[in-house]
Each structure stands twice: as C-alpha cells, then as structure tokens.
Protein backbone atom coordinates (compact mmCIF):
# COMPACT_ATOMS: atom_id res chain seq x y z
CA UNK A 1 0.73 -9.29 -13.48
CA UNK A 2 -2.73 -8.75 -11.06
CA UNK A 3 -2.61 -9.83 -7.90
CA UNK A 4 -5.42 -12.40 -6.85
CA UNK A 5 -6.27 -10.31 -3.71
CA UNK A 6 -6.50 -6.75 -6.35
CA UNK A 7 -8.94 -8.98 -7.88
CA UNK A 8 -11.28 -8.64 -4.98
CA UNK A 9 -10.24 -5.15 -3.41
CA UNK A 10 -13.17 -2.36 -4.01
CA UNK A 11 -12.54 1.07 -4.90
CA UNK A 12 -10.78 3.26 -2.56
CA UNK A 13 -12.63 6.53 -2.56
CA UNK A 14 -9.98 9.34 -0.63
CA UNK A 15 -12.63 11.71 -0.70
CA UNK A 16 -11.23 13.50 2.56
CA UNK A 17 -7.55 13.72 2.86
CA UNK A 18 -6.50 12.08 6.62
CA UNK A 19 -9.17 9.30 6.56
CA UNK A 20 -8.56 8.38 3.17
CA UNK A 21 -4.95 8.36 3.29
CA UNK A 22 -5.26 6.28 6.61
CA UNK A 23 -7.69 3.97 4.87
CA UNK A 24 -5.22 3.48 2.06
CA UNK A 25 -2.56 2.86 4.02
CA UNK A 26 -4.46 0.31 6.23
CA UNK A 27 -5.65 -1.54 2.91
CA UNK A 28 -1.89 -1.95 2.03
CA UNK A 29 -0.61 -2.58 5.05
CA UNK A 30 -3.21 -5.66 5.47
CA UNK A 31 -2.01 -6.90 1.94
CA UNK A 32 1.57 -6.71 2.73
CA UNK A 33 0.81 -8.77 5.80
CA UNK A 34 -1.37 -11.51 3.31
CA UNK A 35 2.00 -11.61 1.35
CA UNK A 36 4.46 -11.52 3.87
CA UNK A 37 6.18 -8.20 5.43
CA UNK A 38 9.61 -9.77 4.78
CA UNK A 39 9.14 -10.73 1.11
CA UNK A 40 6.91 -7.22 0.11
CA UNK A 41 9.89 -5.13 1.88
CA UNK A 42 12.76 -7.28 0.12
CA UNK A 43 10.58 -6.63 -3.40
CA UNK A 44 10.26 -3.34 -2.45
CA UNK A 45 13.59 -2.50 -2.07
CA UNK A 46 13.31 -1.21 1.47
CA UNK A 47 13.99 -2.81 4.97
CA UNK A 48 11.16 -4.30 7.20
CA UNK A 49 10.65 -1.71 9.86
CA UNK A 50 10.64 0.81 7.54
CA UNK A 51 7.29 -0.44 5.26
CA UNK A 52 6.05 -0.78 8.70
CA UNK A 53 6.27 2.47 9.50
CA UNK A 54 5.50 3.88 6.11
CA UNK A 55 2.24 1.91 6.50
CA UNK A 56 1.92 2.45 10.09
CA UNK A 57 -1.55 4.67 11.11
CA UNK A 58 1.17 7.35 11.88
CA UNK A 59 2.67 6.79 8.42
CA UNK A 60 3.39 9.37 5.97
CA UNK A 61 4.98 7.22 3.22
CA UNK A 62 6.35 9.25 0.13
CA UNK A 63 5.80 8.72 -3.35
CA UNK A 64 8.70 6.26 -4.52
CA UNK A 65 8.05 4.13 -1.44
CA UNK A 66 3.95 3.64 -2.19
CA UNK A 67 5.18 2.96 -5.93
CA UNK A 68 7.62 0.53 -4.41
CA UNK A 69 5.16 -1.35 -2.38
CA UNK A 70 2.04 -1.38 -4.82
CA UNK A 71 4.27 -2.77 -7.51
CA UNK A 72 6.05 -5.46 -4.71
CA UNK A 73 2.53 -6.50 -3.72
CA UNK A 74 0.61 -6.40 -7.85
CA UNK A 75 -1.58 -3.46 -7.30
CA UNK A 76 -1.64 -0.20 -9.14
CA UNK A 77 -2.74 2.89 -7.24
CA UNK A 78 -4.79 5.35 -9.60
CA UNK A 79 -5.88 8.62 -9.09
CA UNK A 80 -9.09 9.97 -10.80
CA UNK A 81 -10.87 13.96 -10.79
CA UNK A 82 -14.24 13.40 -8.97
C-alpha cells in the first residue's frame, strides 16, 4: 500500500555519501513526525527514542531498522547505478 505523502516525495539523489545520507534521514524523520513518532516506532518494531536517534542528524541507522521504518511509514527506499 503507497503512502499519500510517497505520492508527493521527489527523488532522493545520494550523490555524495554524508549529505545524502543526512538528507535521507531528514526526509524520513519529517514523515515519521506527519504520521506520528509513537505509531511509526510501534509499526516498526522499535521503541521511540530509538527511531529518534536512528533518524537523528547524528544518526547512523542500520539496515533492518531503515527497512523497518520505510515499510512502518509506506515508502520503499531504492537504490539505482548512476
């Protein structure tokens, strides 16, 4: 199922790894927040404080947790060769 806010997100270009990874994480962090903290962390799996600090400007989320939180708030991260 799509989100309505994927609907209207552009493409994320990470051409440079640290401001592209911040950017991402900013972009998700702002959707979590149009959802709800509470109810993306409790879809998610994980507790409160921690999506906030996985999606913190300091945050250095791993893999399951960004699969966690795309899925809890209907996006789907894809990576392409440029």
């Amino acid at each position: 199922m799509r989100s309505p806010l994927s609907s209207h997100l552009p493409l994320v270009p990470l051409a440079s790894p640290v401001p592209g990874v911040r950017v991402l994480l900013i972009t998700l962090r702002h959707l979590a927040q149009a959802q709800g903290i509470a109810k993306v962390a409790k879809a998610a799996g994980i507790e409160r404080e921690s999506l906030y600090r996985a999606l913190s400007d300091r945050g250095n989320p791993r893999r399951p947790t960004l699969v966690a939180v795309t899925k809890a708030i209907g996006v789907r991260l894809t990576v392409e060769a440029g």
